[in-house]
C-alpha atoms as a PDB file:
ATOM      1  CA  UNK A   1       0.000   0.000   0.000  1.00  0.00           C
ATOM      2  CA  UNK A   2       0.988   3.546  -1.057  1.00  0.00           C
ATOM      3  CA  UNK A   3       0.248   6.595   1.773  1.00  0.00           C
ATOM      4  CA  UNK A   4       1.971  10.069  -0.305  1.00  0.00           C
ATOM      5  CA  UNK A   5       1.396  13.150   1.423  1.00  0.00           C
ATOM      6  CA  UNK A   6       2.935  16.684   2.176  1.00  0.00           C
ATOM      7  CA  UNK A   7       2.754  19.027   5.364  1.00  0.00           C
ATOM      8  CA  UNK A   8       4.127  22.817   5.729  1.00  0.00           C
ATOM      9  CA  UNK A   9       6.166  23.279   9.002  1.00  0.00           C
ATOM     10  CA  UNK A  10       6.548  26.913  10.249  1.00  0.00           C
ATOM     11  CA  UNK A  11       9.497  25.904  10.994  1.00  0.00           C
ATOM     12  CA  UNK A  12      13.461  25.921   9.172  1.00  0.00           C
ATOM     13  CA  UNK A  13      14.296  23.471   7.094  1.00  0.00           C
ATOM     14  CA  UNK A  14      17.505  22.707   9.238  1.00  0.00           C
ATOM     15  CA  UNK A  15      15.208  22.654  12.302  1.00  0.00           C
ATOM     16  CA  UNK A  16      13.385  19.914  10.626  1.00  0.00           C
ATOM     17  CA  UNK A  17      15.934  17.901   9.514  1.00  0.00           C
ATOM     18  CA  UNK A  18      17.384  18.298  12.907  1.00  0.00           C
ATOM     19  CA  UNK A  19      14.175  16.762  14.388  1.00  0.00           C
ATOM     20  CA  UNK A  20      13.890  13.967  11.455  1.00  0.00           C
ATOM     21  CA  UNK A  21      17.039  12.525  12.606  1.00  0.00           C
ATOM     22  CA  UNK A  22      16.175  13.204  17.178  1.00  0.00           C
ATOM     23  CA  UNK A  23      15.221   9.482  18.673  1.00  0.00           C
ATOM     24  CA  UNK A  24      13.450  11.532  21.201  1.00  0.00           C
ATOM     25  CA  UNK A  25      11.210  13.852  18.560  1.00  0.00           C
ATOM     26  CA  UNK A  26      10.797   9.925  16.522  1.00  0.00           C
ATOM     27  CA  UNK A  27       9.959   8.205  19.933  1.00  0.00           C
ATOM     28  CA  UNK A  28       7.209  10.755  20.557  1.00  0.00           C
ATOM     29  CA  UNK A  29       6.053  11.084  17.366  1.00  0.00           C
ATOM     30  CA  UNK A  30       5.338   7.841  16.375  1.00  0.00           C
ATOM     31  CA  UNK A  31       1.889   5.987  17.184  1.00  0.00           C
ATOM     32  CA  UNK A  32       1.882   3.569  20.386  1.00  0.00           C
ATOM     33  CA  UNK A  33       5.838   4.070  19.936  1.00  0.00           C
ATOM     34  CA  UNK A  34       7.476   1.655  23.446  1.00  0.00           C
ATOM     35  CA  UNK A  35      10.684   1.988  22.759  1.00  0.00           C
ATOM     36  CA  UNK A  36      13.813   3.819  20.489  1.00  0.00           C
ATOM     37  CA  UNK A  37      16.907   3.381  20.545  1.00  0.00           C
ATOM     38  CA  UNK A  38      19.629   4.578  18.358  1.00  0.00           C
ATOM     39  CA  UNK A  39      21.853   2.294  17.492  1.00  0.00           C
ATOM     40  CA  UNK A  40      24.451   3.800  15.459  1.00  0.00           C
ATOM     41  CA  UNK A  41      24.053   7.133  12.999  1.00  0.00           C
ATOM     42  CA  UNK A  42      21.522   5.549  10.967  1.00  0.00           C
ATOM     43  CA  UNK A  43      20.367   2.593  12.455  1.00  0.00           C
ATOM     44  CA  UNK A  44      17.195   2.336  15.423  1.00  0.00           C
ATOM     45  CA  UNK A  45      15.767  -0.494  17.270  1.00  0.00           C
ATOM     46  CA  UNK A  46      12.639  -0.106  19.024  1.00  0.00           C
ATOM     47  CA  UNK A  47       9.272  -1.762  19.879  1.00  0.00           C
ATOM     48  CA  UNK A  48       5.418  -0.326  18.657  1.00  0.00           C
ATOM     49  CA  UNK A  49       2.179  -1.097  20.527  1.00  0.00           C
ATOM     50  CA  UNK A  50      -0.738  -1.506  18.280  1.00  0.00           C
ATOM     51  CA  UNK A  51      -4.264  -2.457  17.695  1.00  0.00           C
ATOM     52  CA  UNK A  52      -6.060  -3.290  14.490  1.00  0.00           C
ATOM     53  CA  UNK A  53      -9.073  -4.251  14.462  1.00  0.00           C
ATOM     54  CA  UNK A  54      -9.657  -7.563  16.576  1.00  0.00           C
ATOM     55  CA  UNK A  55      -5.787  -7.474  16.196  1.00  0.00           C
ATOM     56  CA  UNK A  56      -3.241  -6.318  18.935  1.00  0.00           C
ATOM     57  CA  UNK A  57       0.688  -6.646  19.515  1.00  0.00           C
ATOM     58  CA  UNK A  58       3.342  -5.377  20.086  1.00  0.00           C
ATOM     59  CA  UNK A  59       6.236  -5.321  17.051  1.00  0.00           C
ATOM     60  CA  UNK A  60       9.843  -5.341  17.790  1.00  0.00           C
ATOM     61  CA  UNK A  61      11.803  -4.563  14.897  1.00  0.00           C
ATOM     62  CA  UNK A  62      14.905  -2.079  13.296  1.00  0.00           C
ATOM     63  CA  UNK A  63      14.685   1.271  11.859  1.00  0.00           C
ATOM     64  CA  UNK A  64      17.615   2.575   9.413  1.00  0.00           C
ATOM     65  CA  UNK A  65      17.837   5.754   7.552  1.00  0.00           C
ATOM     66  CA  UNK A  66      19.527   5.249   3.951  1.00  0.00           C
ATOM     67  CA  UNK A  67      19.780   7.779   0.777  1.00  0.00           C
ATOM     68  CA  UNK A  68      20.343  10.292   3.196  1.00  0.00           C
ATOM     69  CA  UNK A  69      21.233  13.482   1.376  1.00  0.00           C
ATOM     70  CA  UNK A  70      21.194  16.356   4.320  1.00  0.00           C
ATOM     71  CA  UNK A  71      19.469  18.569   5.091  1.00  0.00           C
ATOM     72  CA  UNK A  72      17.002  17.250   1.765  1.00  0.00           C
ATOM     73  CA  UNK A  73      15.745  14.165   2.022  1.00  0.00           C
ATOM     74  CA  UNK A  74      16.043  10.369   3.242  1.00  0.00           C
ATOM     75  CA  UNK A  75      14.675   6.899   3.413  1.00  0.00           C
ATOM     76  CA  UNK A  76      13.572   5.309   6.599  1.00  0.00           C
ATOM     77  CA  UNK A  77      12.941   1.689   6.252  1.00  0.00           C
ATOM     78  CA  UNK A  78      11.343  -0.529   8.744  1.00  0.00           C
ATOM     79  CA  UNK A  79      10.768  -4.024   9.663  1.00  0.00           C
ATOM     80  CA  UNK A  80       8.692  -5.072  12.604  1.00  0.00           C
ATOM     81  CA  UNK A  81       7.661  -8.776  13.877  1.00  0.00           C
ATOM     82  CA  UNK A  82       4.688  -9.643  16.216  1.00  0.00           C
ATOM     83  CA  UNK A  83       4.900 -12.859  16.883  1.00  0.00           C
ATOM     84  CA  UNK A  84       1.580 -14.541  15.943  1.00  0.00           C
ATOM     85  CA  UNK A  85      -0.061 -11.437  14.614  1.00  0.00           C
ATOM     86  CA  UNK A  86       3.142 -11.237  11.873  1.00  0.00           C
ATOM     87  CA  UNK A  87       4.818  -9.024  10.913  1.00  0.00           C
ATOM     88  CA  UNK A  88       4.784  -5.066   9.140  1.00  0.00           C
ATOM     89  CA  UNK A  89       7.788  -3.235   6.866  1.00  0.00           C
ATOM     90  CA  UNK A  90       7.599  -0.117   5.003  1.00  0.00           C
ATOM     91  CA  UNK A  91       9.792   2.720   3.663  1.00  0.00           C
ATOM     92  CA  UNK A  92       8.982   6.137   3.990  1.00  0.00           C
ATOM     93  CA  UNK A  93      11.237   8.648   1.456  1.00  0.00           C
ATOM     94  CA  UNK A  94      11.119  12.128   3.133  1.00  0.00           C
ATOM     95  CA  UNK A  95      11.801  15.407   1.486  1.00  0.00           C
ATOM     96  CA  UNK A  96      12.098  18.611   2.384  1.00  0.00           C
ATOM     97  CA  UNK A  97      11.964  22.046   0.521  1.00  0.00           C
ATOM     98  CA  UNK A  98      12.086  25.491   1.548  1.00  0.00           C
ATOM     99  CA  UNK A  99       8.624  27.210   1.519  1.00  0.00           C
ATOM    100  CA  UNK A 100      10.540  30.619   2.586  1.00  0.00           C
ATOM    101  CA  UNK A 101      13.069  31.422   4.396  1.00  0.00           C
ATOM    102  CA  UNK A 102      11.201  30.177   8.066  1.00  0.00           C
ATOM    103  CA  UNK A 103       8.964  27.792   6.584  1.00  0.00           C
ATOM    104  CA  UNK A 104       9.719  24.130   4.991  1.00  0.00           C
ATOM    105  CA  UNK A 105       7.793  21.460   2.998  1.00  0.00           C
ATOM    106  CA  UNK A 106       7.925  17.973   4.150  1.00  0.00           C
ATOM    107  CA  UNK A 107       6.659  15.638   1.506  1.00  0.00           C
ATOM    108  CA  UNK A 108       6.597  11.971   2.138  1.00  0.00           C
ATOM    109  CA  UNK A 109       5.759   8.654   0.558  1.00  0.00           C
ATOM    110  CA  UNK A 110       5.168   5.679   2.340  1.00  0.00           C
ATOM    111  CA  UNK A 111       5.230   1.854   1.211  1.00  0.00           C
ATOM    112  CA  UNK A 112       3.685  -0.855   3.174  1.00  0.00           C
ATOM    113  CA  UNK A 113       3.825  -4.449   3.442  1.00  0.00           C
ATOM    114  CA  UNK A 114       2.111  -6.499   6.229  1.00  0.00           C
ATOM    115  CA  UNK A 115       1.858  -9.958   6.773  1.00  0.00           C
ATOM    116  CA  UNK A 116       0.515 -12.810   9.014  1.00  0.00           C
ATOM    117  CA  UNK A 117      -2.736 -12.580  10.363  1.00  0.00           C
ATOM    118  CA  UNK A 118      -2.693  -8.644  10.029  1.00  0.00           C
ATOM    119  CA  UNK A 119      -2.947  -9.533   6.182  1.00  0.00           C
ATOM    120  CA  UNK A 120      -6.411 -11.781   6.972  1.00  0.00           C
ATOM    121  CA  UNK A 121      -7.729  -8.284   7.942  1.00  0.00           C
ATOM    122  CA  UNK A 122      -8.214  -7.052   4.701  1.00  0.00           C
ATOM    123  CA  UNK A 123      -6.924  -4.452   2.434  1.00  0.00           C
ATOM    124  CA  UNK A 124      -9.440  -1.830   2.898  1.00  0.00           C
ATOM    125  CA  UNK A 125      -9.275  -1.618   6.395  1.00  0.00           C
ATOM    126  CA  UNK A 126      -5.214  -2.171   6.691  1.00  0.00           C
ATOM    127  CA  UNK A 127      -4.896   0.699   4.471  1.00  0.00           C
ATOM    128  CA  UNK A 128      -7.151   2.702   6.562  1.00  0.00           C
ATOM    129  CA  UNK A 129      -5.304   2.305   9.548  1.00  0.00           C
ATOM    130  CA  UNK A 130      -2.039   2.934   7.757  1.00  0.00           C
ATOM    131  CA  UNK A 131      -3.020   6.131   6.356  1.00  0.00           C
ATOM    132  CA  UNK A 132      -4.793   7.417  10.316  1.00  0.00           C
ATOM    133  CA  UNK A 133      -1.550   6.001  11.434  1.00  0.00           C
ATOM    134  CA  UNK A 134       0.772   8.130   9.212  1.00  0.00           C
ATOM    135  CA  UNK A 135      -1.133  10.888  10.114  1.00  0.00           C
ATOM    136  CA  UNK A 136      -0.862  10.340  13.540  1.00  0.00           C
ATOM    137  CA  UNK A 137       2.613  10.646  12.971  1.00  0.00           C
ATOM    138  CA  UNK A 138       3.012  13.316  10.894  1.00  0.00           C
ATOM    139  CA  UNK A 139       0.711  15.954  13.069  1.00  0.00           C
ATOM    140  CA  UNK A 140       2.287  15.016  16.276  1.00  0.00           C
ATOM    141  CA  UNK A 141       6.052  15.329  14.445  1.00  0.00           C
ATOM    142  CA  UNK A 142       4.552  18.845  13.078  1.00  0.00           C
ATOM    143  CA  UNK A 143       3.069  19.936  16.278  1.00  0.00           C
ATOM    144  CA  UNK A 144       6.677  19.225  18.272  1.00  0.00           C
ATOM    145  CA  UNK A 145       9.035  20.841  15.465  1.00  0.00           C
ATOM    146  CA  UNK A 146       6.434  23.369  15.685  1.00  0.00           C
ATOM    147  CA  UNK A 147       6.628  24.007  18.985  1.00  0.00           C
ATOM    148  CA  UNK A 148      10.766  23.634  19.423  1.00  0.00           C
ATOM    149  CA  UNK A 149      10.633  26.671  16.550  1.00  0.00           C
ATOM    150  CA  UNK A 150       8.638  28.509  18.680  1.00  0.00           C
ATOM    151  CA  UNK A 151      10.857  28.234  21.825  1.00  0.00           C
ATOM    152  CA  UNK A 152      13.635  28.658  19.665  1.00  0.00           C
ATOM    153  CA  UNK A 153      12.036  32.169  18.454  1.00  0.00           C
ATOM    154  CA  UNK A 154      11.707  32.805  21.672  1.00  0.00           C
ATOM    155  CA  UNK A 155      14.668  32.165  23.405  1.00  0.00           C
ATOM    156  CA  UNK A 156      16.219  34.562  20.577  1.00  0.00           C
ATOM    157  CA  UNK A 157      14.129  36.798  21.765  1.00  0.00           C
ATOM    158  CA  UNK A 158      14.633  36.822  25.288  1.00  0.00           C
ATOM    159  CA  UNK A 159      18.076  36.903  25.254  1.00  0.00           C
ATOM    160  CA  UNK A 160      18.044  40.230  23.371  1.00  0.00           C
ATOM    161  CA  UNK A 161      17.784  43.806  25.360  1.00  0.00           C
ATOM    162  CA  UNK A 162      18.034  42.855  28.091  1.00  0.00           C
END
């Protein structure tokens, strides 16, 4: 399944990059995230909580970041197992673009590929819950970038004057 999207980030596009590449902005981010941990510059391991439909587990998998062309774009490719519920992997290829000079463009496409008994659930519904989770992601990563821009501005601000 395909997810392609784009969001605007009032935000620089260093500051986003920054934050594409923070465990601790990913960790947060990312829907019934448990655990992650970097491993080494481009490599994660973690663990996801999740529920889908009559289905719920918790996936244990690696994360690594390839194609990575700073501060532009990357791909983020992931492999998770859940023991009898199977097992999920995708890609995601991010890119960013400057909107102006204190606002970027994130666009993203996404690639999915479940198996096990998430597969018995049925396309329609899978790719339902992979586009609400994607968003999911993608608001709360918005909202905290966001938000560290904002302190940033501030902080800049405070420091002058005075």
């Amino acid at each position: 399944m395909n997810i392609d999207g784009s969001q605007l980030i009032y935000a620089s596009r260093q500051l986003v990059w920054r934050a594409l590449n923070d465990e601790n902005v990913l960790r947060e981010s990312i829907p019934g995230c448990k655990t992650l941990v970097r491993e080494s510059d481009t490599e994660f391991k973690g663990a996801v909580s999740i529920k889908l439909g009559v289905v719920s587990a918790t996936f244990a998998g690696a994360v690594t970041l390839s194609d990575i062309l700073a501060p532009s774009s990357y791909t983020i490719t992931g492999e998770g197992k859940g023991g009898i519920a199977g097992f999920a992997k995708g890609a995601c290829k991010v890119q960013l673009s400057e909107a102006d000079g204190q606002s970027t463009w994130l666009h993203y496409t996404v690639k999915t590929e479940v198996g096990g008994k998430l597969a018995s659930l049925g396309s329609r519904l899978l790719d339902g819950i992979a586009r609400k989770m994607v968003a999911q992601f993608f608001d709360a990563f918005v909202s905290k970038v966001q938000e560290s821009a904002r302190t940033d501005v501030l902080a800049d601000h405070d420091g002058e004057g005075r």
